[in-house]
Protein backbone atom coordinates (compact mmCIF):
# COMPACT_ATOMS: atom_id res chain seq x y z
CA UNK A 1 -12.64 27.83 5.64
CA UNK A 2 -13.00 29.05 2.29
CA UNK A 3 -16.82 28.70 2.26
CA UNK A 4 -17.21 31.92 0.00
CA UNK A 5 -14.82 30.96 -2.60
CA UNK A 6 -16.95 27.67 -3.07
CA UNK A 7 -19.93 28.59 -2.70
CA UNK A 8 -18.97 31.10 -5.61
CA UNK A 9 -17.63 29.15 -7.88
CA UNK A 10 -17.99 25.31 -7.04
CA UNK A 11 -20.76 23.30 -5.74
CA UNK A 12 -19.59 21.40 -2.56
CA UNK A 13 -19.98 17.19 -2.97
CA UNK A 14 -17.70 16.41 0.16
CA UNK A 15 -15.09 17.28 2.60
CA UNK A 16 -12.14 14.81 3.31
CA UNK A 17 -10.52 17.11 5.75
CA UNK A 18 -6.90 18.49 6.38
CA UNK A 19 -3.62 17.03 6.82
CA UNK A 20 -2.07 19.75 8.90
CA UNK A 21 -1.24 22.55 6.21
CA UNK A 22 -4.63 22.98 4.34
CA UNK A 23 -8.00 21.57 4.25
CA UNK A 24 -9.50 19.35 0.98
CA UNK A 25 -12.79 19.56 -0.64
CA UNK A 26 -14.45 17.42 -3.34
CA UNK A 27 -16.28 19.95 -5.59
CA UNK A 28 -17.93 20.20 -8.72
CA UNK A 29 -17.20 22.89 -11.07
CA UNK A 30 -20.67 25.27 -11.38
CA UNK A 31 -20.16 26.39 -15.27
CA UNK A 32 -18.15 23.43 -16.41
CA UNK A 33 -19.54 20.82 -14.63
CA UNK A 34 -16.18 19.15 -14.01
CA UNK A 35 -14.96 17.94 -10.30
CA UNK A 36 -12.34 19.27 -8.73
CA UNK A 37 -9.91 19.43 -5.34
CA UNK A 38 -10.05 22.56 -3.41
CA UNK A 39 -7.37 23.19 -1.31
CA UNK A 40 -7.69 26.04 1.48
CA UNK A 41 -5.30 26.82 3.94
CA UNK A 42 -4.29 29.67 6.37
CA UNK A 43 -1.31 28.58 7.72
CA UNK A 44 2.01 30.01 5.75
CA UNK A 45 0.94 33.13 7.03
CA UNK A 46 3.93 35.39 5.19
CA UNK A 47 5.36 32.66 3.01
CA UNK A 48 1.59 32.33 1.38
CA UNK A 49 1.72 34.67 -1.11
CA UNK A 50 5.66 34.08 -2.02
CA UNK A 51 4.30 30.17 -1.96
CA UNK A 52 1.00 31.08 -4.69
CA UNK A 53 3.78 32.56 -7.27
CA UNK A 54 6.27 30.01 -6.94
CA UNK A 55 3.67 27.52 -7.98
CA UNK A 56 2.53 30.00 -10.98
CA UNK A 57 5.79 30.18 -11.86
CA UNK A 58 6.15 26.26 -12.23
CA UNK A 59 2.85 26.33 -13.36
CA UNK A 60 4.09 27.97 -16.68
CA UNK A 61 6.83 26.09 -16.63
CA UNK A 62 4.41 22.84 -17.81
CA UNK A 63 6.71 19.87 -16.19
CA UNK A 64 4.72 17.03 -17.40
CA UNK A 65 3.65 14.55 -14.82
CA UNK A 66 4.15 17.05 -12.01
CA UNK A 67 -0.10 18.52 -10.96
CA UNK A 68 -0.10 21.79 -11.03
CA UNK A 69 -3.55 24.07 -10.29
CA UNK A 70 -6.50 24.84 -12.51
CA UNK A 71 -6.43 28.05 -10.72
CA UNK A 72 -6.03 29.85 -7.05
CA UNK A 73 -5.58 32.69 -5.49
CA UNK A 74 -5.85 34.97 -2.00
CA UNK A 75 -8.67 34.71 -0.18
CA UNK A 76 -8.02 38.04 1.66
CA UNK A 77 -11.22 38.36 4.31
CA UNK A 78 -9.33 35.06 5.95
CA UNK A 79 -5.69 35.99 5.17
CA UNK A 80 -5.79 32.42 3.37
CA UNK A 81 -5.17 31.31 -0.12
CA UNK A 82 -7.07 28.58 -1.87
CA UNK A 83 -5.71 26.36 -4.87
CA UNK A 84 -8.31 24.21 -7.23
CA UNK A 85 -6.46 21.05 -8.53
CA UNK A 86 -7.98 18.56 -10.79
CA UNK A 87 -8.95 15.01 -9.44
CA UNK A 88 -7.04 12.10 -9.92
CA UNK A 89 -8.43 8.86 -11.45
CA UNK A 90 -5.79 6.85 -10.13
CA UNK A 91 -4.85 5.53 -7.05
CA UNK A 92 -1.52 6.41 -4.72
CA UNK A 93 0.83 4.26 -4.22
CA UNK A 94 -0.08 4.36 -0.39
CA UNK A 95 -3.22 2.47 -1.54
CA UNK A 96 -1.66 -0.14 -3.51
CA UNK A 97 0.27 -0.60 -0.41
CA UNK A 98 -2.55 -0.78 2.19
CA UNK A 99 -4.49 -2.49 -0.40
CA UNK A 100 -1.87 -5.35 -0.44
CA UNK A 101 -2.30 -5.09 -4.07
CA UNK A 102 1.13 -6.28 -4.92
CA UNK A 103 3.23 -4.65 -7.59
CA UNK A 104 5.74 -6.84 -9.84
CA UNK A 105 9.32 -5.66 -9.92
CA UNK A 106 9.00 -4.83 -13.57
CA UNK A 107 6.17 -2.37 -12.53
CA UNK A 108 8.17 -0.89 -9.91
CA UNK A 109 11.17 -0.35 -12.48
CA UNK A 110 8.71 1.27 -14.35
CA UNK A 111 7.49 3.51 -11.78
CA UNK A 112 11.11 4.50 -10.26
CA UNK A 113 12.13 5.96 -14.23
CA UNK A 114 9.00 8.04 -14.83
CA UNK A 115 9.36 9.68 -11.40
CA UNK A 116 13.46 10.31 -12.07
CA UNK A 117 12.03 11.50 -15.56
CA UNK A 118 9.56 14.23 -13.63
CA UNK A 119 12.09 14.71 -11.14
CA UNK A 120 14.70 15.66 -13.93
CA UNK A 121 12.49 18.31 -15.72
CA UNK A 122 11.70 19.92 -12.27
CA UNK A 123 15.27 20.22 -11.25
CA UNK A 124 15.84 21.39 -14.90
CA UNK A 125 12.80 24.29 -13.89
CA UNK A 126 15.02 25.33 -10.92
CA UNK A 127 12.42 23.54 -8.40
CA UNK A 128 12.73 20.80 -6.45
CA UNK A 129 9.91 18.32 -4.74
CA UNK A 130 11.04 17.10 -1.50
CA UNK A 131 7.96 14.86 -0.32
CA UNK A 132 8.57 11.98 -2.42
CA UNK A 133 6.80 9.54 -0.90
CA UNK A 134 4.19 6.45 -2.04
CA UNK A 135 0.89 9.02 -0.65
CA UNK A 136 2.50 11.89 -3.32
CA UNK A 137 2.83 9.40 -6.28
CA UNK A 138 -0.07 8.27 -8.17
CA UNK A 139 -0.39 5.17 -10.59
CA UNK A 140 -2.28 3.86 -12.80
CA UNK A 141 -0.67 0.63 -15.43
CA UNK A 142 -0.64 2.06 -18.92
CA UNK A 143 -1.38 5.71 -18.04
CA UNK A 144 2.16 6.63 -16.37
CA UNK A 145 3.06 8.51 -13.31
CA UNK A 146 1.99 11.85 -11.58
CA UNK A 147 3.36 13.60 -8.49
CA UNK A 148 1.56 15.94 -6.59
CA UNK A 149 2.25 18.19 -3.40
CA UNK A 150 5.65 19.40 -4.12
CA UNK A 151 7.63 22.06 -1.89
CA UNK A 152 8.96 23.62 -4.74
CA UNK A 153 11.60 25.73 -3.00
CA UNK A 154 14.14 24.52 -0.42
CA UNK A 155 12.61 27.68 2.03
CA UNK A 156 9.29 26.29 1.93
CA UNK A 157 10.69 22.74 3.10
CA UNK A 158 10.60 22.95 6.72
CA UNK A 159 7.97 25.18 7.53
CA UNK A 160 5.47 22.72 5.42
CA UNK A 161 7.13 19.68 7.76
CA UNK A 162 6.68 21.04 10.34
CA UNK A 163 2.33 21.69 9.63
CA UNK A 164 2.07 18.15 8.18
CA UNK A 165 0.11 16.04 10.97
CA UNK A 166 1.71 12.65 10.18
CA UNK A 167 4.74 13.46 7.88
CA UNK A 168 6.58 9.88 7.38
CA UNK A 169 10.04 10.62 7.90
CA UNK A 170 11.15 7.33 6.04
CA UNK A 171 11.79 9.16 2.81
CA UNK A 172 13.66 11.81 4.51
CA UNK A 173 17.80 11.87 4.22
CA UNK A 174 19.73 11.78 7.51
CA UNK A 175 21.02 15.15 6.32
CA UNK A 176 17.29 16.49 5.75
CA UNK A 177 16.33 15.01 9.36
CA UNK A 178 19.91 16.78 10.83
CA UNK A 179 17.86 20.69 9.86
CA UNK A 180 20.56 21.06 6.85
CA UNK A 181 18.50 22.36 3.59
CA UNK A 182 17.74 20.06 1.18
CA UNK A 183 18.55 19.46 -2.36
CA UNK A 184 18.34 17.95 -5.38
CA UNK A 185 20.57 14.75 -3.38
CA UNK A 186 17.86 14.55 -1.23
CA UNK A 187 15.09 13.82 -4.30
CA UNK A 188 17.38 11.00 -4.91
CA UNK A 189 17.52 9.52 -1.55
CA UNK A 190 13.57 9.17 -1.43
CA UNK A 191 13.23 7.67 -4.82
CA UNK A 192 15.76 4.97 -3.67
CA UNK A 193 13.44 4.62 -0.08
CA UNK A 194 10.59 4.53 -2.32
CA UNK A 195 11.95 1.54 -4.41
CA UNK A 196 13.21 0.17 -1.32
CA UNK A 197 9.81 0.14 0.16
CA UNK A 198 7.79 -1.40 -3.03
CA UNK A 199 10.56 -4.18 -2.80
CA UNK A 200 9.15 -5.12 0.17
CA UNK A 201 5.84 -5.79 -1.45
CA UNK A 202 6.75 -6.91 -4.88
CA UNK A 203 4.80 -9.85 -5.68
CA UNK A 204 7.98 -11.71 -7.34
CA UNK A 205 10.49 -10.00 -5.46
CA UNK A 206 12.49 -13.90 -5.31
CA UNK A 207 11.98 -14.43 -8.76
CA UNK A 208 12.07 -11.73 -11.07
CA UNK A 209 14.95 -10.96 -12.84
CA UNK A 210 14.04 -7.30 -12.47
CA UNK A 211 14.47 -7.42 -8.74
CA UNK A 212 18.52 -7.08 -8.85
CA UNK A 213 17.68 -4.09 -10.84
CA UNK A 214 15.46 -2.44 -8.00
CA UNK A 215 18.06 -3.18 -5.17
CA UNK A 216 20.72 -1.51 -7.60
CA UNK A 217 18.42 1.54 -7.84
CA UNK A 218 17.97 1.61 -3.90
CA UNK A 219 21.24 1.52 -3.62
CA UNK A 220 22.18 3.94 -5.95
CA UNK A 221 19.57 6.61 -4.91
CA UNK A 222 20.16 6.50 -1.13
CA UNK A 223 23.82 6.52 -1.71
CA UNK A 224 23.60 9.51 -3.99
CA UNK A 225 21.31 11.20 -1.09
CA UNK A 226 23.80 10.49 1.92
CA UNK A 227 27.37 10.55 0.59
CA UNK A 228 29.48 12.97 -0.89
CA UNK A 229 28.48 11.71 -4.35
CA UNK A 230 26.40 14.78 -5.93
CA UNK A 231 25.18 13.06 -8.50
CA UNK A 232 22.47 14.20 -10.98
CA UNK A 233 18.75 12.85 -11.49
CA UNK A 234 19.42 12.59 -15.01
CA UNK A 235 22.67 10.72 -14.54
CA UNK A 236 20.69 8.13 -12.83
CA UNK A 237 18.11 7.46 -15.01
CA UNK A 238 20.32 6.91 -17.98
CA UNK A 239 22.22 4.67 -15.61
CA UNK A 240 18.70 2.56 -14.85
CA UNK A 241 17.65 2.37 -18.30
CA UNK A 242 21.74 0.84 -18.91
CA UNK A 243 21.05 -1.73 -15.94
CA UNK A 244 17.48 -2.61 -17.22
CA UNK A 245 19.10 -3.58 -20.54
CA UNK A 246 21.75 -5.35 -19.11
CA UNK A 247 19.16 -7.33 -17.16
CA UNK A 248 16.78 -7.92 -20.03
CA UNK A 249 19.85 -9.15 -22.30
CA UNK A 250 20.28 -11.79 -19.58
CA UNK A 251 17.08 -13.40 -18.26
CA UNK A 252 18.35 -15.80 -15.62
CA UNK A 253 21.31 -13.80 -14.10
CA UNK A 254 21.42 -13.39 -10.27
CA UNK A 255 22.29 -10.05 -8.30
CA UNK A 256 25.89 -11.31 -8.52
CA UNK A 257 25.71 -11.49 -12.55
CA UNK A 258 24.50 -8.24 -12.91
CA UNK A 259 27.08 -6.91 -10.76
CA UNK A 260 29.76 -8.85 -13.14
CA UNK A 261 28.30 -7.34 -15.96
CA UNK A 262 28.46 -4.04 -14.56
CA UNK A 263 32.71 -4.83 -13.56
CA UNK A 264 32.85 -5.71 -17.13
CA UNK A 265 31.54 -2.41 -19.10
CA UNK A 266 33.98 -0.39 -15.82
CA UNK A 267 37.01 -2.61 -17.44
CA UNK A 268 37.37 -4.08 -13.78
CA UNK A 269 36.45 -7.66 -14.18
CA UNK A 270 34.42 -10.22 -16.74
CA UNK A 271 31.72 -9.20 -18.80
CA UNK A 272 29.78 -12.03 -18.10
CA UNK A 273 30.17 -14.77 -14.62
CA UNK A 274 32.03 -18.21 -15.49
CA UNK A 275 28.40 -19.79 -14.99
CA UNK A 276 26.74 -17.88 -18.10
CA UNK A 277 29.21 -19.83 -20.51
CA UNK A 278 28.42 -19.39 -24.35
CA UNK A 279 25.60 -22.03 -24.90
CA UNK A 280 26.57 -22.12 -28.56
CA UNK A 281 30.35 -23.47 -27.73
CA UNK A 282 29.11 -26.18 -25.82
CA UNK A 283 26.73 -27.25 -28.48
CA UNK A 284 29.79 -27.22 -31.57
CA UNK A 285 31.48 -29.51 -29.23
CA UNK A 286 28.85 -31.99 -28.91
CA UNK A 287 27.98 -31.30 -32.80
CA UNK A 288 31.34 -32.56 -33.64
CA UNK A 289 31.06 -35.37 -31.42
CA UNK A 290 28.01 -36.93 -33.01
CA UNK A 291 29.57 -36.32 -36.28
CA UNK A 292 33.09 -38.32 -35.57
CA UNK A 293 30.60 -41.39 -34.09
CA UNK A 294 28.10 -41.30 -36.91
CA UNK A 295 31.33 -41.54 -39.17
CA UNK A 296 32.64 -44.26 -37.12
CA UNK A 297 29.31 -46.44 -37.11
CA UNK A 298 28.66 -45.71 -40.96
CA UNK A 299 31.86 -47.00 -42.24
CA UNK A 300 31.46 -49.91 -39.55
CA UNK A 301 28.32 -50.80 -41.18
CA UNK A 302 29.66 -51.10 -44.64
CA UNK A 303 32.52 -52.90 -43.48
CA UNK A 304 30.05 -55.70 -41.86
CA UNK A 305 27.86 -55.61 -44.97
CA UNK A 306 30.73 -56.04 -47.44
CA UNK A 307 31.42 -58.91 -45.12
CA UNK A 308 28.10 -60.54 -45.58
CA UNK A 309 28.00 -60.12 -49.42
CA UNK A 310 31.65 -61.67 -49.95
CA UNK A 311 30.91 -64.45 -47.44
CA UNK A 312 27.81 -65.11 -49.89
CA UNK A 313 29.95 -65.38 -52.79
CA UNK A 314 32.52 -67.28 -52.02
CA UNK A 315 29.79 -69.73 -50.45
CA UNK A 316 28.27 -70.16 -54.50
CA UNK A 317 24.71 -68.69 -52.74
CA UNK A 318 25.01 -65.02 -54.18
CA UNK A 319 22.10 -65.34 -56.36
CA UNK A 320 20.04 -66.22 -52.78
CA UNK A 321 21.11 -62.78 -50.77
CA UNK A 322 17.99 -60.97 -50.76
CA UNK A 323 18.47 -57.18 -51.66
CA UNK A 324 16.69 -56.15 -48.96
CA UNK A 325 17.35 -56.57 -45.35
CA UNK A 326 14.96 -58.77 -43.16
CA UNK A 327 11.28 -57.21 -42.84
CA UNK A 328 11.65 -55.41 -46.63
CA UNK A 329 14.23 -52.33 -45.11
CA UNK A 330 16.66 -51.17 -47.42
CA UNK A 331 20.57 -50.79 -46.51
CA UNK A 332 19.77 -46.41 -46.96
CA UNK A 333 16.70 -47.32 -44.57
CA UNK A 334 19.01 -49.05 -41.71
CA UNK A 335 21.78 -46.83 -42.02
CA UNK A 336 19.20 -43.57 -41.44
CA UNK A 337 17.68 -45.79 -38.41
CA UNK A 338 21.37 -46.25 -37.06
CA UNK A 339 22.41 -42.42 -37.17
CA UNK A 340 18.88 -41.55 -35.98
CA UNK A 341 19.61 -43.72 -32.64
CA UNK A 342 22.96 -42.30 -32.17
CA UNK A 343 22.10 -39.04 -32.43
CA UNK A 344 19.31 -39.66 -29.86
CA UNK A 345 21.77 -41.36 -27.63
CA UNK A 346 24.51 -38.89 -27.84
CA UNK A 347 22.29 -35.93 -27.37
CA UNK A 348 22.98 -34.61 -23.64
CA UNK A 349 19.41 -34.81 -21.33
CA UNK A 350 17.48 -31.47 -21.66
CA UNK A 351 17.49 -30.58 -17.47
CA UNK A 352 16.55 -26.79 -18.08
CA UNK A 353 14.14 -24.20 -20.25
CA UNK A 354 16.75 -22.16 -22.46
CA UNK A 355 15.70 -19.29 -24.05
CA UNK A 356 15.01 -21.08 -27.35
CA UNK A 357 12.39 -23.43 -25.63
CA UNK A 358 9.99 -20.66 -24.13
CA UNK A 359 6.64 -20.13 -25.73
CA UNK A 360 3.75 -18.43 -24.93
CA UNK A 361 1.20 -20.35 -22.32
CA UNK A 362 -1.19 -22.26 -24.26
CA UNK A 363 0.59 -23.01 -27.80
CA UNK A 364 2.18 -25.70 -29.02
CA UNK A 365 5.72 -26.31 -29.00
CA UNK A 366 7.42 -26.84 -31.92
CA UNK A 367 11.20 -27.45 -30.52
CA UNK A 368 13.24 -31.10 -32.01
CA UNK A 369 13.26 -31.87 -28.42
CA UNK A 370 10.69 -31.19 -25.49
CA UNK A 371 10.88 -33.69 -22.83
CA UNK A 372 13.40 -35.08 -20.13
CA UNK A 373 13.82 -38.58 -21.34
CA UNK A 374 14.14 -37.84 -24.53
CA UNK A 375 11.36 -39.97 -25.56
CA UNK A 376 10.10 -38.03 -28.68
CA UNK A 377 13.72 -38.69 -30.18
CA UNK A 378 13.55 -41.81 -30.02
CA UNK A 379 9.94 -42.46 -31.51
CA UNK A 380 10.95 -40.42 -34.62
CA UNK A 381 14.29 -42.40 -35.02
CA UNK A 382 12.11 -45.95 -34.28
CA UNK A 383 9.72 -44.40 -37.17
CA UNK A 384 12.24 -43.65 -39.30
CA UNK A 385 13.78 -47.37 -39.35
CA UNK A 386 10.04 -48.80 -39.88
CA UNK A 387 9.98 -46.31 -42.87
CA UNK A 388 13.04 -45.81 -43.73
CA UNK A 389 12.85 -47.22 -47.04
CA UNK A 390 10.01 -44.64 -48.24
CA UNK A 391 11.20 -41.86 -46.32
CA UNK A 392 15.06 -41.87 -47.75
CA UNK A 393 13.93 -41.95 -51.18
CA UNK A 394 11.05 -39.62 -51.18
CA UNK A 395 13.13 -37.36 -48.75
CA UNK A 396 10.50 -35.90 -46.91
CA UNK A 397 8.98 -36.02 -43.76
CA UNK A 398 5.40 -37.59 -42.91
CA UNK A 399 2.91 -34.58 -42.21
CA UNK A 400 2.91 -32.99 -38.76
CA UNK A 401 -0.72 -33.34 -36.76
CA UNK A 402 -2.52 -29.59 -36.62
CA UNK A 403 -1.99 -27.53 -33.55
CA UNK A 404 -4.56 -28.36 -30.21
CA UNK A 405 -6.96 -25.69 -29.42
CA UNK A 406 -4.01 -23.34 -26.89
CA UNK A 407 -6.94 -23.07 -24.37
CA UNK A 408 -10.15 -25.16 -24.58
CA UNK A 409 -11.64 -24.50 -20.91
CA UNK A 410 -12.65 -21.12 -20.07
CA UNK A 411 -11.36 -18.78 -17.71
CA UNK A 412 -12.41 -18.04 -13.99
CA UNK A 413 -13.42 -14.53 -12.99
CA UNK A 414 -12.89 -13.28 -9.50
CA UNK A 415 -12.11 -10.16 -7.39
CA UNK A 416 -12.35 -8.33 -4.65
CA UNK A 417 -14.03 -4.79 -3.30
CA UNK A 418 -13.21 -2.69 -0.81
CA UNK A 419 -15.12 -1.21 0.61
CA UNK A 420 -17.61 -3.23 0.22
CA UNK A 421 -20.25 -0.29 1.58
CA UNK A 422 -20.11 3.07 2.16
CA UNK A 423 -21.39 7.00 2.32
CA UNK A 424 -21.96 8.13 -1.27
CA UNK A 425 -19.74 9.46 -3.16
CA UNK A 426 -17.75 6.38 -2.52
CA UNK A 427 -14.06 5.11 -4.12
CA UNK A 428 -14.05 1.75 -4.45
CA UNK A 429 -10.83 -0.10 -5.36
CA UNK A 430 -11.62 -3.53 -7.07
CA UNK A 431 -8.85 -6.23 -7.26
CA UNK A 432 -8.90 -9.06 -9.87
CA UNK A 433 -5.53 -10.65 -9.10
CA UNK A 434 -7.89 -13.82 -8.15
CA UNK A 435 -8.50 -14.41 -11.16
CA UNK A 436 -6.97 -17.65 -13.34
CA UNK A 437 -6.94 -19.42 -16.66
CA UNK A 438 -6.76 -23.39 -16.16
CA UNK A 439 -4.97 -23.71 -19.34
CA UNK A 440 -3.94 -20.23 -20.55
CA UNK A 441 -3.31 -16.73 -19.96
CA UNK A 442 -6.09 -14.08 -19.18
CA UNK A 443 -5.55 -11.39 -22.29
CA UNK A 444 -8.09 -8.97 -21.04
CA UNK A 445 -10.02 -7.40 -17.87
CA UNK A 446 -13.27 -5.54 -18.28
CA UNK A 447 -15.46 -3.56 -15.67
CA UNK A 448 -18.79 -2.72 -15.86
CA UNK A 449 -18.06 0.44 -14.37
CA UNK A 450 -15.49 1.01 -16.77
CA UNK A 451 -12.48 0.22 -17.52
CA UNK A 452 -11.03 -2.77 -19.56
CA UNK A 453 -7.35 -3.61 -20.39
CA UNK A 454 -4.91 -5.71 -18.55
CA UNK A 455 -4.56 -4.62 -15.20
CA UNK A 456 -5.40 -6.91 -12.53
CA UNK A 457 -6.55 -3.48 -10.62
CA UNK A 458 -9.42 -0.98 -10.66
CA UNK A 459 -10.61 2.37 -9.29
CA UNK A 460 -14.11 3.04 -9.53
CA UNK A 461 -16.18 6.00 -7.73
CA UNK A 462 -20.35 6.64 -7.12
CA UNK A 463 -21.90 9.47 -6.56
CA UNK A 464 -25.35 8.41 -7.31
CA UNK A 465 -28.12 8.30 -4.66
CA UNK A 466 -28.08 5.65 -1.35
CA UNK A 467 -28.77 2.17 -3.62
CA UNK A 468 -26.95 -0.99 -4.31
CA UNK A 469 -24.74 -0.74 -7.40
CA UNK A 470 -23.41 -3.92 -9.23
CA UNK A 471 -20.07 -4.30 -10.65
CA UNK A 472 -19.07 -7.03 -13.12
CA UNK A 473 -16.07 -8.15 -13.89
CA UNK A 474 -15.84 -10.36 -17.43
CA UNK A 475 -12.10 -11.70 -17.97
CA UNK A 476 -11.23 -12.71 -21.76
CA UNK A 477 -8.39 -15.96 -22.19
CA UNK A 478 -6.27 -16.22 -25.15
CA UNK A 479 -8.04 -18.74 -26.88
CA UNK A 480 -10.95 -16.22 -26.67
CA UNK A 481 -13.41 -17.78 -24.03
CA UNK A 482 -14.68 -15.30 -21.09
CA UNK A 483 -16.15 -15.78 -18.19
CA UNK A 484 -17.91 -13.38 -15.79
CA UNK A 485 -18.89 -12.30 -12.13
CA UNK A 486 -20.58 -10.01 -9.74
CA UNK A 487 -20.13 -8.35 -6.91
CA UNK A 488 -22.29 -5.68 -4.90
CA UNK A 489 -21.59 -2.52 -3.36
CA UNK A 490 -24.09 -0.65 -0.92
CA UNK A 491 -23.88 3.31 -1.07
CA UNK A 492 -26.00 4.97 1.56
């Protein structure tokens, strides 16, 4: 089907076949030289032509992220129409999924507010999507979000169901599945199955403190598709971007924190849980502790060394009491060593990571206080009573040793291919997630096929003649060491 309108103006490369409402070519542009996606299909019969202007009309409507047609038309000799799209780089989300190429819930946060952000501008066109599914949204990190196949009009819904071969009913509202026409509710619903879905997946889905956040959204969505709540796309997307804030403000709050926080901007509860205290009042209460016993052993000190002196005097051996104390320390030296070791002993254990001890993987700390026992504490106060005498009247402190190397052992390259072999022209999806530094952070993932950034995952196709093509991966650490590998993929 469609043969003439090819062989016109494309140059056939391959045929993936049809899903039920058109068939798909891979072609090649004859005068541009640019590939393309060819869609033919014959089976809208009278809605064809009212379909081809609806998607002219949203065509010059230019909703970014939405992919719209280089061209089409009528192919009248078949009572068909044809529509040329441009090809995707990117994968689906359908791949990532089979793939097992897991997504992090920051990512899918990321993914649910650009496609609420396409959604909005289409409802704002007067059109509406109603596939929203992880096969109609492509992905790729740092290049944003596109959606393709859309119904457009609420009439076209149900007749384009009911051609799709394996339509996955998942994404579809309980009203939708009842025959009632759908809406803009119904957009909602599948974003929120969609989320709900990638949850599954999400490689840190018990860790992240994103993943309350994605829950919320399901929540939200589906409720907004099934209930009498008629809320707005854009209504829920400013609400997202308020509960990814909320979240980010607070890095270790639970699902029942953010719901707290949420009660507390409604005026229906706290703004933040009992548990998430102020860390700052807790320290001024300690502060002032160490300050009343530091006090308290200072003017004990004086007392006992008044003592001393007077004993020596009335004894007639003044002229014998050595200035010093014993092993050359001054009185200034011992009373620095004393409030050093009660500050040391008063401070409470450290028994977490607060937000003011994080640093990057592979640099040095610089916080007064690193370790459990408290250890470090106490070898500066010991040093300070050894020195004391030089240190309290020069009043500064010895010379801290230069910074370690932040990663001296290189990285490890390794990933994945699949397929592994295949009919040319072949997609291969490569997967670096394998891939470790011993001592660091990878900073940077480069393909020879192209491609280099920070994703863990990428898309490569051949179209060159039945050979075996190599693909490297080299993966660069942040203390700038790289390491390589290669893996081979047979085309024939």
């Amino acid at each position: 089907m469609g043969a003439e309108i090819i062989a016109e103006k494309f140059a056939l490369l391959k045929t993936r076949g049809s899903n039920g409402v058109a068939y798909t070519h891979i072609v090649e542009d004859i005068l541009l030289g640019q590939r393309a996606v060819v869609k033919v299909s014959d089976k809208l019969e009278d809605l064809g032509l009212d379909y081809l202007k609806t998607i002219n009309l949203a065509r010059e409507a230019d909703i970014a992220g939405l992919l719209m047609p280089l061209e089409g038309g009528l192919l009248e000799e078949e009572a068909a129409y044809y529509l040329a799209f441009p090809e995707l780089g990117e994968p689906s989300l359908d791949n990532y999924l089979r793939m097992g190429a897991p997504l992090t819930c920051r990512e899918i946060l990321d993914i649910c507010e650009h496609v609420l952000t396409i959604l909005e501008g289409l409802h704002e066109a007067g059109f509406l999507h109603l596939f929203i599914d992880a096969r109609n949204v492509f992905y790729r990190p740092g290049r944003g979000i596109t959606l393709k196949d859309p119904a457009l009009r609420q009439e076209f819904f149900h007749p384009l169901l009911e051609l799709i071969s394996s339509p996955d009913f998942f994404y579809l509202s309980p009203a939708v599945m009842d025959g009632i026409l759908p809406g803009e509710a119904d957009d909602l619903y599948a974003v929120g199955k969609l989320a709900q879905r990638l949850a599954e997946k999400a490689a840190d889905a018990r860790t992240s403190t994103h993943g309350p956040a994605v829950l919320w959204l399901a929540e939200r969505c589906c409720g907004a598709g099934t209930g009498a709540d008629c809320t707005r796309v854009a209504a829920v997307r400013r609400e997202l971007v308020e509960e990814r804030e909320a979240a980010g403000g607070c890095p270790g709050m639970q699902a029942a924190s953010l719901a707290g926080l949420r009660a507390g901007k409604e005026g229906d509860g706290p703004t933040l849980p009992a548990a998430a205290g102020s860390l700052s009042a807790r320290g001024g209460g300690k502060g002032r502790k160490r300050g009343v016993w530091t006090a308290l052993a200072l003017a004990l000190l004086l007392v006992l060394a008044g003592g001393v002196t007077l004993a020596l005097f009335i004894a007639g051996e003044v002229e014998k009491a050595p200035a010093l104390g014993r092993g050359g320390r001054s009185v200034a030296g011992d009373d620095a060593a004393l409030e050093g070791a009660l500050q040391a002993r008063d401070r409470p254990p450290h028994t977490g990571v607060s937000a003011a001890d994080l640093s990057p993987q592979g640099e040095v700390m610089e916080a007064s206080h690193v370790d459990v026992t408290g250890d470090r504490d106490g070898a500066e106060a010991d040093r300070s009573a050894v020195d004391g005498g030089e240190e309290s009247a020069t009043g500064t402190a010895p010379p801290a040793a230069p910074p370690a190397d932040p990663s001296p052992a290189a990285p490890v390259a390794s990933f994945s291919v699949s397929p592994g072999e295949g009919q040319s022209p072949l997609r291969v999806y490569l997967d670096a997630s394998a891939s470790y530094d011993p001592d660091g952070c990878i900073v940077s993932y480069a393909w020879s096929c192209g491609g280099s950034g920070m994703s863990r995952y990428h898309v490569c196709e051949s179209n060159v003649i039945p050979a075996t093509i190599p693909i490297t991966l080299t993966v660069s650490d942040d203390g700038g060491h790289t390491s390589s590998t290669t893996r081979y993929v047979t085309l024939y």
